[in-house]
N, C-alpha and C. Protein backbone atom coordinates (compact mmCIF):
# COMPACT_ATOMS: atom_id res chain seq x y z
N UNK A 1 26.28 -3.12 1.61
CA UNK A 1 25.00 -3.05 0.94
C UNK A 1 25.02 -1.86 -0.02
N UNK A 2 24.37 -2.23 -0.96
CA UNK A 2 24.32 -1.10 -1.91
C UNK A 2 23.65 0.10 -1.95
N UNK A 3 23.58 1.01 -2.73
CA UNK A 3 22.18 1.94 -2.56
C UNK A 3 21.03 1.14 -3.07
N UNK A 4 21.26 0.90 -4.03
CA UNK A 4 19.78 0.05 -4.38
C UNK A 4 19.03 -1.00 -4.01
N UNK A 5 20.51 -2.11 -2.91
CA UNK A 5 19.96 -2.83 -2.19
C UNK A 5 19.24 -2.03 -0.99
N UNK A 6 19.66 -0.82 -0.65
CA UNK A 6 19.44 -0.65 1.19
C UNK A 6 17.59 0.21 0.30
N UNK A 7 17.62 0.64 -0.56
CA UNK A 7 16.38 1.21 -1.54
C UNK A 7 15.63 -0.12 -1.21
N UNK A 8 15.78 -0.93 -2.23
CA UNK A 8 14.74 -2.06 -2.20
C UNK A 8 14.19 -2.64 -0.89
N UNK A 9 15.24 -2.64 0.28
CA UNK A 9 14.82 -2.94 1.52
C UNK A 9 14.01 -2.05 1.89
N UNK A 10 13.95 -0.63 1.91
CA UNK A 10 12.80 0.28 2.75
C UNK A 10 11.56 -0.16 1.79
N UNK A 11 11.78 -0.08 0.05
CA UNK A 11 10.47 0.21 -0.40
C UNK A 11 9.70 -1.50 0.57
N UNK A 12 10.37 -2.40 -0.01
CA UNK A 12 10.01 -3.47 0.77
C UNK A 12 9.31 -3.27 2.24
N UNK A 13 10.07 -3.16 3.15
CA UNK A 13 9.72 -2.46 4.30
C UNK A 13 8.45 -2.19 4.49
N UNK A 14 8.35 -0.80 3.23
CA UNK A 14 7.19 0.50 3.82
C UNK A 14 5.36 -0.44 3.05
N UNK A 15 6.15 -0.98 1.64
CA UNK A 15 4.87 -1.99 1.26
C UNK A 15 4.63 -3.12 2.36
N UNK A 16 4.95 -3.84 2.95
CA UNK A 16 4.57 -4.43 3.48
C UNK A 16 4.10 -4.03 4.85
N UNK A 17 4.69 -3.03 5.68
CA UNK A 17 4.06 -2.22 6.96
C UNK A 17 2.63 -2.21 6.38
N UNK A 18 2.99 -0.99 5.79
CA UNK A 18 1.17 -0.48 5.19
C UNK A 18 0.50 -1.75 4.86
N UNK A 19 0.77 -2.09 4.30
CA UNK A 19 -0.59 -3.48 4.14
C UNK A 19 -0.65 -3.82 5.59
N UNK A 20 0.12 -4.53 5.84
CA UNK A 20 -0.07 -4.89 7.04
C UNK A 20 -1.16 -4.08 8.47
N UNK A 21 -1.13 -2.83 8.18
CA UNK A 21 -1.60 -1.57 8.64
C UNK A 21 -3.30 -2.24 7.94
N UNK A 22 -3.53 -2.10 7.26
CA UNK A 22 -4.66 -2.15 6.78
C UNK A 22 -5.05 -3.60 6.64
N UNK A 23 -4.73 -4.71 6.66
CA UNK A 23 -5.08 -5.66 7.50
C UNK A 23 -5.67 -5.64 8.95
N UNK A 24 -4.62 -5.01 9.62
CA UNK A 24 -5.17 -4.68 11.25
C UNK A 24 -6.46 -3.69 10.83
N UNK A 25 -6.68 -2.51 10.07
CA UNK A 25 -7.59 -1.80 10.19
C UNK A 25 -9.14 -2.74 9.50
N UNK A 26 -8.76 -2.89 8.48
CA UNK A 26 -9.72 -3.51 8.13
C UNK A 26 -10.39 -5.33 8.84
N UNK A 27 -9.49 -5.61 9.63
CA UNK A 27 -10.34 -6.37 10.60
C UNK A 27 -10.91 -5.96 11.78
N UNK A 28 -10.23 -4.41 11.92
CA UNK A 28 -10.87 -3.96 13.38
C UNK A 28 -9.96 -4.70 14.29
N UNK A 29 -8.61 -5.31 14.63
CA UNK A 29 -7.63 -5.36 15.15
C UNK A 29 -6.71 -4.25 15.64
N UNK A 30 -7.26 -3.06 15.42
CA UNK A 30 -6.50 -1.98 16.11
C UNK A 30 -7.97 -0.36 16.17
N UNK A 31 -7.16 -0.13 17.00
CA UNK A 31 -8.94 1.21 17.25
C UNK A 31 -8.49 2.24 16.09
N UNK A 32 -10.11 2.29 15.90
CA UNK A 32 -10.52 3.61 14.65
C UNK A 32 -10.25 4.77 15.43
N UNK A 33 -9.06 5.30 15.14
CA UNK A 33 -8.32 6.40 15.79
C UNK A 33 -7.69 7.71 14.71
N UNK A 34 -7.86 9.12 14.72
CA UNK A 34 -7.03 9.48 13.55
C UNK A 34 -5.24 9.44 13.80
N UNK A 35 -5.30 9.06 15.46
CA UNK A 35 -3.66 8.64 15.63
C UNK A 35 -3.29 7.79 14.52
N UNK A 36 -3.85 6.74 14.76
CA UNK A 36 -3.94 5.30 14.43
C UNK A 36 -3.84 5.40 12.75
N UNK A 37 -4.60 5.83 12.42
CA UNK A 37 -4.93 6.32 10.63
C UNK A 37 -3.80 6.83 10.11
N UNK A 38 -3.28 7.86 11.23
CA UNK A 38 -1.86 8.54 10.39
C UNK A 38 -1.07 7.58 9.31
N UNK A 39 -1.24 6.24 9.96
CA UNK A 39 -0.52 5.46 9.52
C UNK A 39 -0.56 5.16 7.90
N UNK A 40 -1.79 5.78 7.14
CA UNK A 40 -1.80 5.86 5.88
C UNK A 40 -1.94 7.58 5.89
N UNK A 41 -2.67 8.42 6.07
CA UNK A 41 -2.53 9.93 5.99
C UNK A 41 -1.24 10.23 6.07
N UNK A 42 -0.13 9.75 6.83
CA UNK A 42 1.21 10.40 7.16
C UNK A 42 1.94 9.93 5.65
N UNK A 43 1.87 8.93 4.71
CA UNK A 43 2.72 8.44 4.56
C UNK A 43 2.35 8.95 2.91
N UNK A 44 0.64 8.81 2.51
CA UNK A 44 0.36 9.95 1.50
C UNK A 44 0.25 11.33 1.05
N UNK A 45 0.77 11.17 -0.27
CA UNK A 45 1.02 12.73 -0.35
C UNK A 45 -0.35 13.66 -0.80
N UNK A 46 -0.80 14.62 -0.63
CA UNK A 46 -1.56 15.14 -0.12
C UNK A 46 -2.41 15.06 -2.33
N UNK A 47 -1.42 14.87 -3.14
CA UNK A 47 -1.90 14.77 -4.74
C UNK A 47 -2.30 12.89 -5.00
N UNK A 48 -1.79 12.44 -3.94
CA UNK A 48 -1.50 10.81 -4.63
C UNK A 48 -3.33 10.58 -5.25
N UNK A 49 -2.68 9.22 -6.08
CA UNK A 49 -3.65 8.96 -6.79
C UNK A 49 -3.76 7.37 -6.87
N UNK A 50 -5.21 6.55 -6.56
CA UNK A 50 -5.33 5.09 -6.83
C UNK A 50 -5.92 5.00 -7.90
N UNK A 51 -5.53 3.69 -8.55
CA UNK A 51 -6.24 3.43 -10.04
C UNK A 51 -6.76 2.38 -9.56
N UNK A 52 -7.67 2.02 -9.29
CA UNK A 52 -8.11 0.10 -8.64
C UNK A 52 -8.17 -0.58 -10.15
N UNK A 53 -8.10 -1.82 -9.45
CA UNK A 53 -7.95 -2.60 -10.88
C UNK A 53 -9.20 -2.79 -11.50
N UNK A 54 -10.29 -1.99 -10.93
CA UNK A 54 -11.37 -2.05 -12.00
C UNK A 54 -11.40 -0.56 -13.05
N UNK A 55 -10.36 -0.26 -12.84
CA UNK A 55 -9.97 0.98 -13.69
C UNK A 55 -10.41 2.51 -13.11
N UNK A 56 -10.73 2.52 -11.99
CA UNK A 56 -11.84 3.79 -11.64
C UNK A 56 -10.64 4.14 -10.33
N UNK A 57 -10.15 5.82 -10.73
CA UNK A 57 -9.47 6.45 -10.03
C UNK A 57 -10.00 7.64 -9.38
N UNK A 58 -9.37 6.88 -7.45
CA UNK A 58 -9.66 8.15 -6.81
C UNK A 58 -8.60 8.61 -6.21
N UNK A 59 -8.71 9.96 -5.40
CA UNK A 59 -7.64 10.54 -4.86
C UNK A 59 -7.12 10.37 -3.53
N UNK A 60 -6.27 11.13 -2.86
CA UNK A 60 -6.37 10.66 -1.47
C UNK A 60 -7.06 10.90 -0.35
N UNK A 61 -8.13 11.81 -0.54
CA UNK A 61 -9.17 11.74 0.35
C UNK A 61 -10.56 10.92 0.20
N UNK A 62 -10.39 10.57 -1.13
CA UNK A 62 -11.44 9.27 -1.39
C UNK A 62 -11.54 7.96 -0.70
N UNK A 63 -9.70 7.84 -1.13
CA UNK A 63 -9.32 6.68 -0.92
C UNK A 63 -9.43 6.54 0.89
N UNK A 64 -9.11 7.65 1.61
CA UNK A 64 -8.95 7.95 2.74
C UNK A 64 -10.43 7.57 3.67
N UNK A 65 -11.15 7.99 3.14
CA UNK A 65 -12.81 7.70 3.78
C UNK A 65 -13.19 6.58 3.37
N UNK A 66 -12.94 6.11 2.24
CA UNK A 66 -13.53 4.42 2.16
C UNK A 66 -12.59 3.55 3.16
N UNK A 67 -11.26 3.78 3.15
CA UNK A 67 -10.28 3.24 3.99
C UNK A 67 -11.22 3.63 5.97
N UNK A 68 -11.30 4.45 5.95
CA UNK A 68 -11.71 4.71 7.45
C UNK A 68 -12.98 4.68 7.43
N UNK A 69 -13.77 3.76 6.49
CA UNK A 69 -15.43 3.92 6.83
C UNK A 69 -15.17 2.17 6.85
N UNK A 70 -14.16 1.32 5.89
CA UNK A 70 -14.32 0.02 6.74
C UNK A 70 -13.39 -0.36 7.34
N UNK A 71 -13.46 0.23 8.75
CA UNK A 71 -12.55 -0.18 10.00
C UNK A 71 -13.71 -1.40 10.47
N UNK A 72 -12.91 -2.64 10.50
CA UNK A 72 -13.56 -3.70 10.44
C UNK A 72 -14.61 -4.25 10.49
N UNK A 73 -14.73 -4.37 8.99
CA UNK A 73 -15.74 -4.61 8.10
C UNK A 73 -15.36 -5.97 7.69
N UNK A 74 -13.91 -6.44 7.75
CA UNK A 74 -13.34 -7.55 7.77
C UNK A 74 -12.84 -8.63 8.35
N UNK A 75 -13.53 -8.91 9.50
CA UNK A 75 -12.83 -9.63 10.41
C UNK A 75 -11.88 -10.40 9.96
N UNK A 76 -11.96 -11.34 9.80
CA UNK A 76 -11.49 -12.55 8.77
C UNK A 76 -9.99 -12.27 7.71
N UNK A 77 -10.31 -11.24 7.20
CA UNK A 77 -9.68 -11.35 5.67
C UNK A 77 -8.29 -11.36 6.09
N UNK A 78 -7.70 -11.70 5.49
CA UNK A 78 -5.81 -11.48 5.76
C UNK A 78 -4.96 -10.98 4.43
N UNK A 79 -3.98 -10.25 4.41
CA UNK A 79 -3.83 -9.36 3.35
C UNK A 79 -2.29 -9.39 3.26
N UNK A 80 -1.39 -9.80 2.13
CA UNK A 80 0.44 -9.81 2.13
C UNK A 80 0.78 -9.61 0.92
N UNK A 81 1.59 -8.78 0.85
CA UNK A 81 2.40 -8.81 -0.40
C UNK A 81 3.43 -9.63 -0.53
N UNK A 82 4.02 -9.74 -2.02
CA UNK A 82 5.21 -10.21 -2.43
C UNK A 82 5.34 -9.81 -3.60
N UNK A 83 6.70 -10.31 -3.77
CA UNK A 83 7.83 -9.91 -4.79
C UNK A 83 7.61 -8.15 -5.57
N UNK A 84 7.88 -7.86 -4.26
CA UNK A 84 8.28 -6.34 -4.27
C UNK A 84 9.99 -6.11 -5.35
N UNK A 85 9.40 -5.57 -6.27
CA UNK A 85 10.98 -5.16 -6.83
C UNK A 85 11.17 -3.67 -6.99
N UNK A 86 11.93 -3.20 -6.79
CA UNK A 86 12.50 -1.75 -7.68
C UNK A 86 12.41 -1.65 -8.88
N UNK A 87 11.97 -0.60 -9.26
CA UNK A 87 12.27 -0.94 -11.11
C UNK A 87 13.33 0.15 -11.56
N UNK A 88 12.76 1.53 -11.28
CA UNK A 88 13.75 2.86 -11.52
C UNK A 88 13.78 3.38 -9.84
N UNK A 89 14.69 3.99 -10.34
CA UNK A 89 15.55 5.08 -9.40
C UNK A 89 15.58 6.25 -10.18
N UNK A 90 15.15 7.67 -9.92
CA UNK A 90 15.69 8.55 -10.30
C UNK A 90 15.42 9.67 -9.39
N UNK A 91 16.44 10.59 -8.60
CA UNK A 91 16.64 11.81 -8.00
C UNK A 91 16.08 10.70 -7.03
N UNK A 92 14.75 11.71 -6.57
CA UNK A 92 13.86 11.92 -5.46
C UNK A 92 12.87 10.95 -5.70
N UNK A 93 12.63 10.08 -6.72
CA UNK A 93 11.59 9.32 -7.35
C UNK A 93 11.90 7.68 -7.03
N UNK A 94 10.84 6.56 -7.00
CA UNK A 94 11.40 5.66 -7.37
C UNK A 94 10.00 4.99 -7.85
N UNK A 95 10.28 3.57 -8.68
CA UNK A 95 8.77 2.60 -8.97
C UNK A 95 9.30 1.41 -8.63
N UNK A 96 7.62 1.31 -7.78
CA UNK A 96 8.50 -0.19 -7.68
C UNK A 96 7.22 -0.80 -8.17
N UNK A 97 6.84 -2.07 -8.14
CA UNK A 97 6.20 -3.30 -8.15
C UNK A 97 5.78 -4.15 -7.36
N UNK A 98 4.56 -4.55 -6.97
CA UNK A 98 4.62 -5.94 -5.99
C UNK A 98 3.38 -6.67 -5.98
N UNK A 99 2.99 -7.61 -5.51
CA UNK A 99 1.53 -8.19 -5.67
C UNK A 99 0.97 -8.41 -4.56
N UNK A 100 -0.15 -7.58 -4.36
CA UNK A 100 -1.34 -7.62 -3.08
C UNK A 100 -2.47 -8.93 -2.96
N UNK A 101 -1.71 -9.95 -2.27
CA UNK A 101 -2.56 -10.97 -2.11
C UNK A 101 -3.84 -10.66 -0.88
N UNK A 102 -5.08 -11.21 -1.28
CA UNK A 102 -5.90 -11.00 -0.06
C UNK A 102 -6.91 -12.51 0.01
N UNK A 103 -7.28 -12.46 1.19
CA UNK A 103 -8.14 -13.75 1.52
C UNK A 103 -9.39 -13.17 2.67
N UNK A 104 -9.84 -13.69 2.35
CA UNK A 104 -11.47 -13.45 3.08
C UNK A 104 -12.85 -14.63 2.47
N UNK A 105 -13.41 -15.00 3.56
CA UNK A 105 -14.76 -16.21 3.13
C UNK A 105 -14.89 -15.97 1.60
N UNK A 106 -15.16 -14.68 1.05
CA UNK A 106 -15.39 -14.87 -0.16
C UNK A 106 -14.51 -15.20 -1.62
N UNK A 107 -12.78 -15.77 -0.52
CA UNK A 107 -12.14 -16.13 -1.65
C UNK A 107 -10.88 -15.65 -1.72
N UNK A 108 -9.77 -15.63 -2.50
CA UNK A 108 -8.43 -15.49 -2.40
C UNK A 108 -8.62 -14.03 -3.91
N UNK A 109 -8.08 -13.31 -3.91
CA UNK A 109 -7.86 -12.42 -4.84
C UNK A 109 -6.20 -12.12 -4.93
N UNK A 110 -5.62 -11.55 -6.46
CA UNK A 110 -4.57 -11.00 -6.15
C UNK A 110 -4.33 -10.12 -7.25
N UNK A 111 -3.71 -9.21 -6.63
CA UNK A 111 -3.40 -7.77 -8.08
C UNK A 111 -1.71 -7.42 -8.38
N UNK A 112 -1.75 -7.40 -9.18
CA UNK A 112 -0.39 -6.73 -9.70
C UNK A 112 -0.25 -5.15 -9.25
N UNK A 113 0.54 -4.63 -8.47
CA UNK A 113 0.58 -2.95 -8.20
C UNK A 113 1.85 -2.13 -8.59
N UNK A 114 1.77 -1.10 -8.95
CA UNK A 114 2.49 -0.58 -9.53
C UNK A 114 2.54 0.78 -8.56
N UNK A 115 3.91 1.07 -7.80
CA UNK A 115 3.60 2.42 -7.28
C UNK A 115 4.90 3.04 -7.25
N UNK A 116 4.89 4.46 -7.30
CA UNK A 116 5.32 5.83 -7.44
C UNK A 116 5.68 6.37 -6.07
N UNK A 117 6.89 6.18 -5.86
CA UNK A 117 7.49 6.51 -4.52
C UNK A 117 7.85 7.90 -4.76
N UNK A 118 8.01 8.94 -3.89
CA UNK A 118 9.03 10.27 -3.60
C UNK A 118 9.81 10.07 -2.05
N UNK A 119 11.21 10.17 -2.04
CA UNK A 119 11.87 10.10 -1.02
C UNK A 119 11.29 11.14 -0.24
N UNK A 120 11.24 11.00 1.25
CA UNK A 120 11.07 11.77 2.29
C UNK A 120 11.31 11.33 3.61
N UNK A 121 12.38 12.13 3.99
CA UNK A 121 13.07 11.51 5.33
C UNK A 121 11.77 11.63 6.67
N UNK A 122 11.07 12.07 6.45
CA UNK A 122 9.92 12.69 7.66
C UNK A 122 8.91 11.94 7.57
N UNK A 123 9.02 10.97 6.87
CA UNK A 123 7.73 9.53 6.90
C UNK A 123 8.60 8.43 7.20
N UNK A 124 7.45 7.32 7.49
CA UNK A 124 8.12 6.15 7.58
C UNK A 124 8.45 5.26 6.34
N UNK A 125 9.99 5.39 6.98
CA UNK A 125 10.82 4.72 6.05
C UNK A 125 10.81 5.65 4.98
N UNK A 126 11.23 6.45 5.37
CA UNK A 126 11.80 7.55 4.17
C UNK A 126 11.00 7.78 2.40
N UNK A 127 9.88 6.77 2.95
CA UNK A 127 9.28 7.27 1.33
C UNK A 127 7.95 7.13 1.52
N UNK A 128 7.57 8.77 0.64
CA UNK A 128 6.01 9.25 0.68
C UNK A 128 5.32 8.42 -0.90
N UNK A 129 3.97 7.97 -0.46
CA UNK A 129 3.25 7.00 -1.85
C UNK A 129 2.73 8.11 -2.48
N UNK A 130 2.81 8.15 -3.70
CA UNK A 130 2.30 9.11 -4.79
C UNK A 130 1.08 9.35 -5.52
N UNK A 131 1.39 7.31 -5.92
CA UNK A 131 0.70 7.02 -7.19
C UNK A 131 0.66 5.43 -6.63
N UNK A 132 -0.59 4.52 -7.17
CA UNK A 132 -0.87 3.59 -6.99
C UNK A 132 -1.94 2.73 -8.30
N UNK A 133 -1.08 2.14 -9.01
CA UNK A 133 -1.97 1.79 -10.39
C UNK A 133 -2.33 -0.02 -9.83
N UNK A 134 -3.21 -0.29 -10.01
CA UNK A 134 -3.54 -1.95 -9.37
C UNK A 134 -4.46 -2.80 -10.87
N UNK A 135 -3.93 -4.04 -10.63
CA UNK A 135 -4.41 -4.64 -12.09
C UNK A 135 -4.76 -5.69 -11.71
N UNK A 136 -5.90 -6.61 -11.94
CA UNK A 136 -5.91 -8.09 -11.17
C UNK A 136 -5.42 -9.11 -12.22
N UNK A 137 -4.82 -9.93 -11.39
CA UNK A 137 -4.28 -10.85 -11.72
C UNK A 137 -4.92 -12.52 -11.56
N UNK A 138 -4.96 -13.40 -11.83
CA UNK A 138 -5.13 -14.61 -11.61
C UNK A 138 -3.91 -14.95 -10.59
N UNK A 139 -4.50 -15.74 -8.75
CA UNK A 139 -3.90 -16.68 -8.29
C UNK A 139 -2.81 -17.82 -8.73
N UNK A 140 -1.94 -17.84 -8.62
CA UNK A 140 -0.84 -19.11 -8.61
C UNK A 140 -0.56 -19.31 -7.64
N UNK A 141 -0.46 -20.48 -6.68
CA UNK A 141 0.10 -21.27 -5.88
C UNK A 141 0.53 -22.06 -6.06
């Protein structure tokens, strides 16, 4: 395996855990715990930044309290990515790409994401989230 293959496998990996993470949180499938939470606090870096795809950027303690104020607020919804790619590699850095599908009664949504990795052996799967730019996209099935 290559470097860039065994790369693309963690970023892969760590995008899909975390969603997955916040699926369980946001249906209330796992307890509102700050153990439990680490699971996004551990893995952001203390500067990262979201752009939502309605253009309005917050930081990571923004993002952090809306995230832990709807601990299931969602029963229902179900949440997966795909086609996670790498784009650059450089040093300590990487970008990758992937698309955040979600479903809930009120409908199927999906965004294009763009995020800003820094290697760090002391998180899971070796890479801390930085940066998070999100754009919506129109559904294809």
């Amino acid at each position: 395996m290559t470097e860039m293959d065994e790369l693309t496998r963690r970023v892969t990996q760590e995008v899909t855990e975390l969603h997955q993470f916040f699926e369980d949180w946001f249906r209330g499938s796992v307890e509102q715990s700050t153990a439990r939470f680490a699971r996004f606090t551990d893995v952001t870096a203390p500067e990262f930044h979201l752009i939502s795809p309605a253009g309005a950027m917050v930081d990571r303690d923004q993002a952090a309290a809306w995230i832990w104020d709807i601990h299931g607020a969602r029963p229902t919804a179900r949440m997966w990515v795909d086609k996670v790619t790498v784009l650059v590699q450089r040093s300590t850095l990487c970008l990758a790409t992937y698309e955040e599908w979600q479903e809930s009664p009120a409908g199927q949504t999906v965004r294009f994401s763009s995020v800003l990795f820094e290697a760090d052996p002391d998180v899971f799967n070796g890479l801390r989230w930085l940066h998070v730019h999100e754009t919506w996209i129109e559904p294809t099935e």
